[in-house]
PDB file of N, CA and C in Angstrom:
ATOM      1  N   UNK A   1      32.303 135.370 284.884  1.00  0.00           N
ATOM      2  CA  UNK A   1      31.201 134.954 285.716  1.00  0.00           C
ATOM      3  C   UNK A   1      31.722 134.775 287.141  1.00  0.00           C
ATOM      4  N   UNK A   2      30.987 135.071 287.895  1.00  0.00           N
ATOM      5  CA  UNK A   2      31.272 134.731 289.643  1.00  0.00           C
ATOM      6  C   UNK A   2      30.469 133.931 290.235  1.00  0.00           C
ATOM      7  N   UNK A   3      30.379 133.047 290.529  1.00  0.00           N
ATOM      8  CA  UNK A   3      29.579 131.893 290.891  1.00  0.00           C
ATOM      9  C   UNK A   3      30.235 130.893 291.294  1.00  0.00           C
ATOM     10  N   UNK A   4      30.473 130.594 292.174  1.00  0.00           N
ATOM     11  CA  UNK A   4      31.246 129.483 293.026  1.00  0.00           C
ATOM     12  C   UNK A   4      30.238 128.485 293.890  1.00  0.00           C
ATOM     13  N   UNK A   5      30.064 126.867 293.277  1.00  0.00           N
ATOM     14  CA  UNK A   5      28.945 126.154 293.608  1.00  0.00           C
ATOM     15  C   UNK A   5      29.543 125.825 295.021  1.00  0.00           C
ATOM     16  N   UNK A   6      28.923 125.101 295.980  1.00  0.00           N
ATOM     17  CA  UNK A   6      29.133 125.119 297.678  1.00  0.00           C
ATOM     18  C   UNK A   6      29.271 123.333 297.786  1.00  0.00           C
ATOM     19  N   UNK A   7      29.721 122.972 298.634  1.00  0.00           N
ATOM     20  CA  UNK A   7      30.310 121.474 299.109  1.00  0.00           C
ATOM     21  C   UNK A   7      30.589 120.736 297.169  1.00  0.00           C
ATOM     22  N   UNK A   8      29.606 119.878 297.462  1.00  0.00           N
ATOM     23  CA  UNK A   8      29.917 119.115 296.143  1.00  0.00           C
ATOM     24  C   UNK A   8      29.387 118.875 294.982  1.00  0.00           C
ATOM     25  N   UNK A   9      28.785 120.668 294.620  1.00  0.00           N
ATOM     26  CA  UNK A   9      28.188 120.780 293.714  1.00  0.00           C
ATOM     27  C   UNK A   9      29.144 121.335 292.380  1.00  0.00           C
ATOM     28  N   UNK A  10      28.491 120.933 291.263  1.00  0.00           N
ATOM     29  CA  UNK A  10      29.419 121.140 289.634  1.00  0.00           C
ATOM     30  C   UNK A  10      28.506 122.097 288.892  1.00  0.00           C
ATOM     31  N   UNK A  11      29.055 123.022 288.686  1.00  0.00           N
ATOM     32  CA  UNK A  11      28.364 123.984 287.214  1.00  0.00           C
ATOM     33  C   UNK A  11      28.663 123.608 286.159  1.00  0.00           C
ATOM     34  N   UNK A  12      27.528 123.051 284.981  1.00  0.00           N
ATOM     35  CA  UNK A  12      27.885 122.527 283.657  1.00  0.00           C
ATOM     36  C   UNK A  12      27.409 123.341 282.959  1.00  0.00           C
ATOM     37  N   UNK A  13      28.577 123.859 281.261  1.00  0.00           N
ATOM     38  CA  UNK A  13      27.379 124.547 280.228  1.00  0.00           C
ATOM     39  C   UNK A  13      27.535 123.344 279.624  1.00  0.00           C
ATOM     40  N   UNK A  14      25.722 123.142 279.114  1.00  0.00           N
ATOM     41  CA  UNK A  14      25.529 122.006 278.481  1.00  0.00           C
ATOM     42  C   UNK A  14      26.355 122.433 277.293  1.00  0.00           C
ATOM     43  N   UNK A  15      26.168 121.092 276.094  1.00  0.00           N
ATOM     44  CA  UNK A  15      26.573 121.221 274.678  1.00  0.00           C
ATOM     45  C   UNK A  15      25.493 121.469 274.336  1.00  0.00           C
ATOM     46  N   UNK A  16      25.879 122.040 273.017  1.00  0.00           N
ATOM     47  CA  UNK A  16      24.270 122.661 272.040  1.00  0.00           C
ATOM     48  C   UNK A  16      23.730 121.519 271.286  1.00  0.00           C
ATOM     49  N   UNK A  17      22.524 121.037 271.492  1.00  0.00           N
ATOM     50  CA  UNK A  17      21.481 120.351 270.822  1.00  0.00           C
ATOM     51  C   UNK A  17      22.021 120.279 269.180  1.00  0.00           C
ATOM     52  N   UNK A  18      22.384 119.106 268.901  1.00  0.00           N
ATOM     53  CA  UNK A  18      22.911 118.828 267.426  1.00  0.00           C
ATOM     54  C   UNK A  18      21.820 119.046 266.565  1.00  0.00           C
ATOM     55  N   UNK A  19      21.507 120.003 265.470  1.00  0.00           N
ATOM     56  CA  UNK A  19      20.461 120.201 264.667  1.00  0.00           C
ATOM     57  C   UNK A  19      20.442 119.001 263.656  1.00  0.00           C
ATOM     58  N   UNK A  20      19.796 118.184 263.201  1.00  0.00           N
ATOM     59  CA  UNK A  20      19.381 117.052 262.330  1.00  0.00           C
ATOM     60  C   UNK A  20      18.547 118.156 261.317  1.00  0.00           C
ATOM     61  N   UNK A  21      18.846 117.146 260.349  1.00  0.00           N
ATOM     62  CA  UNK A  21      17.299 117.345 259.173  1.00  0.00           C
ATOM     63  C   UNK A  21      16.795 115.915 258.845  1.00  0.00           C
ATOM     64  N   UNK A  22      15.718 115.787 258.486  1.00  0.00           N
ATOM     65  CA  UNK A  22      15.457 114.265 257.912  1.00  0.00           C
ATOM     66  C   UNK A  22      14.523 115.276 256.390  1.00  0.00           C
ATOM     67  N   UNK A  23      15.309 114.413 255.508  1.00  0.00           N
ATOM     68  CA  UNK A  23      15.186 115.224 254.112  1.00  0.00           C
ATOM     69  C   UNK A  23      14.740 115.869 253.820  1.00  0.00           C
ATOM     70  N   UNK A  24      15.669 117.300 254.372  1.00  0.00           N
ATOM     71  CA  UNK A  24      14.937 118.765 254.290  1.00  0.00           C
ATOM     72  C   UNK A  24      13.752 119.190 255.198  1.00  0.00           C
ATOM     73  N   UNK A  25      13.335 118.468 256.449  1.00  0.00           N
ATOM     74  CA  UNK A  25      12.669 119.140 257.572  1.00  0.00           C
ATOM     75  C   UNK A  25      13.826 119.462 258.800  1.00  0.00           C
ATOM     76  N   UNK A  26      12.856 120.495 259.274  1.00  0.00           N
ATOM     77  CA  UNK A  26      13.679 121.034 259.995  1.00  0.00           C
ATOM     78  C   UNK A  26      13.266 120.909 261.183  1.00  0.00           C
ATOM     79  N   UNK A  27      14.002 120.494 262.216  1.00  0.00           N
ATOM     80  CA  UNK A  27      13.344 119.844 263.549  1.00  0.00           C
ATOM     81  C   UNK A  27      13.391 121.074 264.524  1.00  0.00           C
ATOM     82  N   UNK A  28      12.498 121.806 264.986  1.00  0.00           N
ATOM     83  CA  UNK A  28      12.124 123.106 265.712  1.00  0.00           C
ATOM     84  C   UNK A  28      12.265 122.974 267.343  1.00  0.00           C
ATOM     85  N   UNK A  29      13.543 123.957 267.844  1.00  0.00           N
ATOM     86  CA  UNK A  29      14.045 123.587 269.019  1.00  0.00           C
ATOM     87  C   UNK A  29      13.111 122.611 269.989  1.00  0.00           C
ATOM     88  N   UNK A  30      11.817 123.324 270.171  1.00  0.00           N
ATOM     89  CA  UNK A  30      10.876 122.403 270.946  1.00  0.00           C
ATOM     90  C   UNK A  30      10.947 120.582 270.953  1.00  0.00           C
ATOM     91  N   UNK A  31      11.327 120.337 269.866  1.00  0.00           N
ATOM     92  CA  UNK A  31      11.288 118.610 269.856  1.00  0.00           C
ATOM     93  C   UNK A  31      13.089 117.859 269.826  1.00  0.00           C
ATOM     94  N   UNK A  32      14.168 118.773 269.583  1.00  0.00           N
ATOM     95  CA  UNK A  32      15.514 118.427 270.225  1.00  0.00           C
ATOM     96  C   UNK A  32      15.629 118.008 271.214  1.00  0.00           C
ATOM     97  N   UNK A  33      16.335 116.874 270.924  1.00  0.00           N
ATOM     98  CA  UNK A  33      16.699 116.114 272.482  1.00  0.00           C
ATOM     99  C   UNK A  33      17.899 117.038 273.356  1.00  0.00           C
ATOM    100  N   UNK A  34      17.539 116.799 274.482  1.00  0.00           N
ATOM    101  CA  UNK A  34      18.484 117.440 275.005  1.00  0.00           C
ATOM    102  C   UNK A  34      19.815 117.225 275.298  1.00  0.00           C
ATOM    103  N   UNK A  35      21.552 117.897 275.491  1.00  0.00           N
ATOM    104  CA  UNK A  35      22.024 116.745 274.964  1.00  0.00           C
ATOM    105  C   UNK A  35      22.819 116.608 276.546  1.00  0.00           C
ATOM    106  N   UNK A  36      23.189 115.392 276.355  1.00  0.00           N
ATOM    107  CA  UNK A  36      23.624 114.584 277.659  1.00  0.00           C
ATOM    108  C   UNK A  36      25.120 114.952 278.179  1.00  0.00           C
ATOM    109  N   UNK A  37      26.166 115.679 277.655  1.00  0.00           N
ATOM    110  CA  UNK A  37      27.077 116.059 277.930  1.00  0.00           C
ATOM    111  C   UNK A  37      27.261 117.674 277.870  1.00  0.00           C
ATOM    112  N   UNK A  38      28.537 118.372 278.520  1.00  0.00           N
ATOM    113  CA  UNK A  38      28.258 119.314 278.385  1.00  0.00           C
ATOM    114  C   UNK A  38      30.298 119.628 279.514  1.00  0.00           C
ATOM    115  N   UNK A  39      30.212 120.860 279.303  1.00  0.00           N
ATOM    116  CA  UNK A  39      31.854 121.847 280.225  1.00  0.00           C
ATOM    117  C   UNK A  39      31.644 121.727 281.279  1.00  0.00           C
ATOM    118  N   UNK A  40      32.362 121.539 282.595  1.00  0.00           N
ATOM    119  CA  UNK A  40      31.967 121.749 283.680  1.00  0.00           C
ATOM    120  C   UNK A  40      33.217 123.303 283.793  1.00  0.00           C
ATOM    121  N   UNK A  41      32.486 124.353 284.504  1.00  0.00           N
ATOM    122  CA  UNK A  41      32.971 125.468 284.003  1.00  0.00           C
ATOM    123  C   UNK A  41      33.248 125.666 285.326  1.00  0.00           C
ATOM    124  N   UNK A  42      32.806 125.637 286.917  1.00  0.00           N
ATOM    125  CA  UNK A  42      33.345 125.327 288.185  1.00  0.00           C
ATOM    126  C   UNK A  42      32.296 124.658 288.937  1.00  0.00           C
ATOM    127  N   UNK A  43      33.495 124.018 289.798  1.00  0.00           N
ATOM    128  CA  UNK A  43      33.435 123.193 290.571  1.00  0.00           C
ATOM    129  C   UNK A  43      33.554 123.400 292.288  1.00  0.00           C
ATOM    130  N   UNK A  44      32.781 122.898 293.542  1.00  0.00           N
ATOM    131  CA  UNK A  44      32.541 123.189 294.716  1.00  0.00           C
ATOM    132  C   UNK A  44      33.884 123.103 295.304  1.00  0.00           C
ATOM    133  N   UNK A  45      34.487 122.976 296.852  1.00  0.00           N
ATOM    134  CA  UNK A  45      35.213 122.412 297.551  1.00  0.00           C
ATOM    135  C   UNK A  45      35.041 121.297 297.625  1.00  0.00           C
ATOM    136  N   UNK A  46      34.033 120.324 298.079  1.00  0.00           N
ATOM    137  CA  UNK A  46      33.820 118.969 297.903  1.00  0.00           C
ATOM    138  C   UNK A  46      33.235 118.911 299.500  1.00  0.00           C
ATOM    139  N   UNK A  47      33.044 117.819 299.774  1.00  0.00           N
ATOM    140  CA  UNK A  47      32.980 117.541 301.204  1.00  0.00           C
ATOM    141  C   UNK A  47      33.442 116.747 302.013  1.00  0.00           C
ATOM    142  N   UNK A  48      34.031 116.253 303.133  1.00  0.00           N
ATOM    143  CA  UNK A  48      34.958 115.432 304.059  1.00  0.00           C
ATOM    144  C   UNK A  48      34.901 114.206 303.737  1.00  0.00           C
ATOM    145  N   UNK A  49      33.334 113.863 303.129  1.00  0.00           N
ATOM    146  CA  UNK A  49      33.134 112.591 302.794  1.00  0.00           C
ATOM    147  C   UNK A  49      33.702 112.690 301.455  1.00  0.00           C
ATOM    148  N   UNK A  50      33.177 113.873 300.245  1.00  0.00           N
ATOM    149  CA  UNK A  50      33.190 113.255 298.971  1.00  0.00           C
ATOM    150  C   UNK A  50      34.558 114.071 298.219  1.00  0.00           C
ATOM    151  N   UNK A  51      35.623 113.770 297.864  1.00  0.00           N
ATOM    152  CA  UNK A  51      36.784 114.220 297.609  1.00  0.00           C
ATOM    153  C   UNK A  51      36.342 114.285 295.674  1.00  0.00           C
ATOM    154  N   UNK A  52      36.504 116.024 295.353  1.00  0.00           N
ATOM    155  CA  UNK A  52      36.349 116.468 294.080  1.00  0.00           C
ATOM    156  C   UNK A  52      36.663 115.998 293.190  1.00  0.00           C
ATOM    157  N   UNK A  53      36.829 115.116 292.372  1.00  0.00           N
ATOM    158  CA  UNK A  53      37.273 114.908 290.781  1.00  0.00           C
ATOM    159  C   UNK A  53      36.889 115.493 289.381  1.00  0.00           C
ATOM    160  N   UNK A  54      36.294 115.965 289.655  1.00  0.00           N
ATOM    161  CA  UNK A  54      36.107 116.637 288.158  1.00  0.00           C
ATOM    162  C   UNK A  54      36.644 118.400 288.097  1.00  0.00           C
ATOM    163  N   UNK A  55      37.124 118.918 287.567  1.00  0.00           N
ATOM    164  CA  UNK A  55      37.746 119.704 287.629  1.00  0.00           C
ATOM    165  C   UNK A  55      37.133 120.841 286.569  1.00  0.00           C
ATOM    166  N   UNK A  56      37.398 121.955 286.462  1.00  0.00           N
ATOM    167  CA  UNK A  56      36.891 123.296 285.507  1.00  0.00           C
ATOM    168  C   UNK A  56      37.931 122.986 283.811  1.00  0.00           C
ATOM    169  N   UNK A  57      36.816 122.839 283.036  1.00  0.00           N
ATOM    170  CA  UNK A  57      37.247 122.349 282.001  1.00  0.00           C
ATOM    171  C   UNK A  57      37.299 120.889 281.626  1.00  0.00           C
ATOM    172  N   UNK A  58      36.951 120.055 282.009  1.00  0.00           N
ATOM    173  CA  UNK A  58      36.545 118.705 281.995  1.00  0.00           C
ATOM    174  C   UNK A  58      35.013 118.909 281.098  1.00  0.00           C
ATOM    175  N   UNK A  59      35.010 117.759 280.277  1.00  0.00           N
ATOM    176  CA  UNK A  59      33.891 117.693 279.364  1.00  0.00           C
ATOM    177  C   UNK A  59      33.326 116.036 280.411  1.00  0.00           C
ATOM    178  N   UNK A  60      31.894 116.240 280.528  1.00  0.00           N
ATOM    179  CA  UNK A  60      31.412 115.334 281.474  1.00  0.00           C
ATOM    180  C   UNK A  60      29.985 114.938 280.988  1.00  0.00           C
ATOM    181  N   UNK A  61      29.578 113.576 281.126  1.00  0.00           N
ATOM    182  CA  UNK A  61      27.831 112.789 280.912  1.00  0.00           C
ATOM    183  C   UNK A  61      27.654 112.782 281.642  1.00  0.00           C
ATOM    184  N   UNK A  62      26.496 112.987 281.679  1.00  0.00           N
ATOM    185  CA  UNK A  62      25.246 113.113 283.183  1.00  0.00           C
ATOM    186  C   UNK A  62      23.985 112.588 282.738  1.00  0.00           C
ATOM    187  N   UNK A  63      23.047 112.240 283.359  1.00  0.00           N
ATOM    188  CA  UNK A  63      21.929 112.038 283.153  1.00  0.00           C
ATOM    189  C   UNK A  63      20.980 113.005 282.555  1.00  0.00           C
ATOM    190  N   UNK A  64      19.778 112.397 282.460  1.00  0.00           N
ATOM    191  CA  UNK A  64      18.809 113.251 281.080  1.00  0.00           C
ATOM    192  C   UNK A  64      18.255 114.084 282.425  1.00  0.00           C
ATOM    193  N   UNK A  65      17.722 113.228 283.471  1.00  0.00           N
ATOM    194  CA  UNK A  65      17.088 114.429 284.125  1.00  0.00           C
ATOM    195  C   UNK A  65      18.084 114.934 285.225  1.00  0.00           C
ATOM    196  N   UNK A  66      19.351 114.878 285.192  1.00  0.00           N
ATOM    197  CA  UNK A  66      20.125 115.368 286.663  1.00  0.00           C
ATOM    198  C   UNK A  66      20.456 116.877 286.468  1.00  0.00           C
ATOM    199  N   UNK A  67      20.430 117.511 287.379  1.00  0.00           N
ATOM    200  CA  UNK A  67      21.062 118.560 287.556  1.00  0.00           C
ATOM    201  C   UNK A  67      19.897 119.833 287.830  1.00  0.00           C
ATOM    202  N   UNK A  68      20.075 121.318 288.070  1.00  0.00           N
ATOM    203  CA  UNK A  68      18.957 122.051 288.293  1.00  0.00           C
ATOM    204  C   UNK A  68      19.281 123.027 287.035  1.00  0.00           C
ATOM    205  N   UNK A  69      18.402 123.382 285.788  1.00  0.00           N
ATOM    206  CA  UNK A  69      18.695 124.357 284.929  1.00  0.00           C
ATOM    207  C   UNK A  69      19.070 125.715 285.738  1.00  0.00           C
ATOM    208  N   UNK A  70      19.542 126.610 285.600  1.00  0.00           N
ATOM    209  CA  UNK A  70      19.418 128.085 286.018  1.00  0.00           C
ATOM    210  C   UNK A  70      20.252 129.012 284.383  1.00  0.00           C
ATOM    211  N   UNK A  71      19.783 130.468 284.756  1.00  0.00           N
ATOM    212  CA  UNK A  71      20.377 130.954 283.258  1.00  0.00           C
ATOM    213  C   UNK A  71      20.691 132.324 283.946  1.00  0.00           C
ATOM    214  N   UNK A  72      22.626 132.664 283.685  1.00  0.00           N
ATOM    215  CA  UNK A  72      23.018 133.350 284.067  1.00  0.00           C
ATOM    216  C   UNK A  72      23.607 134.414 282.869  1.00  0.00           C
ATOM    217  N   UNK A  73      23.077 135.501 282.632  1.00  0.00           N
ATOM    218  CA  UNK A  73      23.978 136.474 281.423  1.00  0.00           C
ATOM    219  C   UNK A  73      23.215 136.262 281.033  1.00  0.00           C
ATOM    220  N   UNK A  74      22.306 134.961 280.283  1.00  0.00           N
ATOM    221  CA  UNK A  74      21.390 135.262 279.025  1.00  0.00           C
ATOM    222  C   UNK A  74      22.193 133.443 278.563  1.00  0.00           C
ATOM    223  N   UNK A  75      22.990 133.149 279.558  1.00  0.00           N
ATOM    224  CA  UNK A  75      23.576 131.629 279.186  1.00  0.00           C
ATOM    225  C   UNK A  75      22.778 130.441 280.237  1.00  0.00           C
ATOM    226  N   UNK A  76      22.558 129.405 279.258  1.00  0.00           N
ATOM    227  CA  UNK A  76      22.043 128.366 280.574  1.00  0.00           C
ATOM    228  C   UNK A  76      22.739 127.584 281.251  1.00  0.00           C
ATOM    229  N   UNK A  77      22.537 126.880 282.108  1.00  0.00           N
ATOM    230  CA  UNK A  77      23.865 126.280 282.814  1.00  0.00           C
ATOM    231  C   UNK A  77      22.520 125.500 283.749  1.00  0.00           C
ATOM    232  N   UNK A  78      23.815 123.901 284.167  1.00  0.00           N
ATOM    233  CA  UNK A  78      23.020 122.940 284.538  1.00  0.00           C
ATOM    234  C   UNK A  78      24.190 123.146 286.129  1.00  0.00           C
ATOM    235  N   UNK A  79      23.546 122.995 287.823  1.00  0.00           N
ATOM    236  CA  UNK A  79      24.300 122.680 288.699  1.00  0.00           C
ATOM    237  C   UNK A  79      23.641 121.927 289.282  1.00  0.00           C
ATOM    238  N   UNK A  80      24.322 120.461 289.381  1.00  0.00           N
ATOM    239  CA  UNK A  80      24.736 119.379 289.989  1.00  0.00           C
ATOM    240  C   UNK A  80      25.360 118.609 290.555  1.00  0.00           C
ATOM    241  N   UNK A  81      24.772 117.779 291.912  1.00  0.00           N
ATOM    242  CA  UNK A  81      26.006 117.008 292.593  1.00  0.00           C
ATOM    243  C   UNK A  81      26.785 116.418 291.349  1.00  0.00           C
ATOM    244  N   UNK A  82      28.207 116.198 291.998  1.00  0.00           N
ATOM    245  CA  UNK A  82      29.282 115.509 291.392  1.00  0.00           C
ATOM    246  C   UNK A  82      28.663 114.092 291.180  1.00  0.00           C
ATOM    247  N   UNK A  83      28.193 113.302 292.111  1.00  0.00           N
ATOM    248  CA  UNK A  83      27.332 112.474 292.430  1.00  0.00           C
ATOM    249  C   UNK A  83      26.789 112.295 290.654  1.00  0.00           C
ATOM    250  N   UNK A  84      26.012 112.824 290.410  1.00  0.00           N
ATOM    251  CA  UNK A  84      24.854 112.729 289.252  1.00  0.00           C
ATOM    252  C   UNK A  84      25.706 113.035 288.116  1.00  0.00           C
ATOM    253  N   UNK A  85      27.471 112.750 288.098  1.00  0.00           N
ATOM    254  CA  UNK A  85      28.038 113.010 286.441  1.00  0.00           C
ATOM    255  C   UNK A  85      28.426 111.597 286.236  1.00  0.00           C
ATOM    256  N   UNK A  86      28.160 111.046 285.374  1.00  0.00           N
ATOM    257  CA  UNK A  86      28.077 109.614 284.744  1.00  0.00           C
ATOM    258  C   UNK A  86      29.894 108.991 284.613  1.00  0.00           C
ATOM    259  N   UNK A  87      30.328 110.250 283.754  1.00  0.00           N
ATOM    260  CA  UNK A  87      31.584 109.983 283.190  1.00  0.00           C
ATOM    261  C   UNK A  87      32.202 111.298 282.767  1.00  0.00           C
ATOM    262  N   UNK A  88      33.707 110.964 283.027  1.00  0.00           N
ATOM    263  CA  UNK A  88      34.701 112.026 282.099  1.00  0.00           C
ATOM    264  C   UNK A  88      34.780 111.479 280.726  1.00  0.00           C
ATOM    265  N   UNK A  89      34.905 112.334 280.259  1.00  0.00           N
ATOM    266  CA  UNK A  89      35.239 111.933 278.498  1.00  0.00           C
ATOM    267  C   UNK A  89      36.401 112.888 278.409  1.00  0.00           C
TER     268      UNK A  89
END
């Protein structure tokens, strides 16, 4: 992939939505929560003010609504300020 995010923005692939059953139903993508962590696969330069920490390959939490979806290849991917990642794990 070629995509390089600008000042202090992060490209995340989310993690995949954990499939549940509750005894033998099957919960149909539409009602999966979405899930809150996910790869950060690259990362911006940063900016004068905000010095980079999270790095390519870091597994990272973010908020339910942060980040902008976009879908590159046929893959989805979340880019967001560094700002809006909760935590390293």
């Amino acid at each position: 992939m070629n995509i390089k995010p600008l000042a202090d923005r992060v490209l995340i692939q989310p993690a995949a939505a954990e499939e549940k059953t509750l005894g033998g139903i099957i919960i149909p993508d539409s009602a999966k929560e979405k899930p809150l962590k996910g790869e950060v696969i690259a990362v911006g330069n940063g900016t004068k003010d905000e010095e980079m920490v999270v790095k390519n390959g870091d597994t990272v939490l973010y908020g339910k609504y942060a980040g902008t979806e976009i879908e590159l290849d046929g893959e989805k991917y979340l880019i967001m300020r560094q700002s809006d990642i909760l935590a390293i794990i």
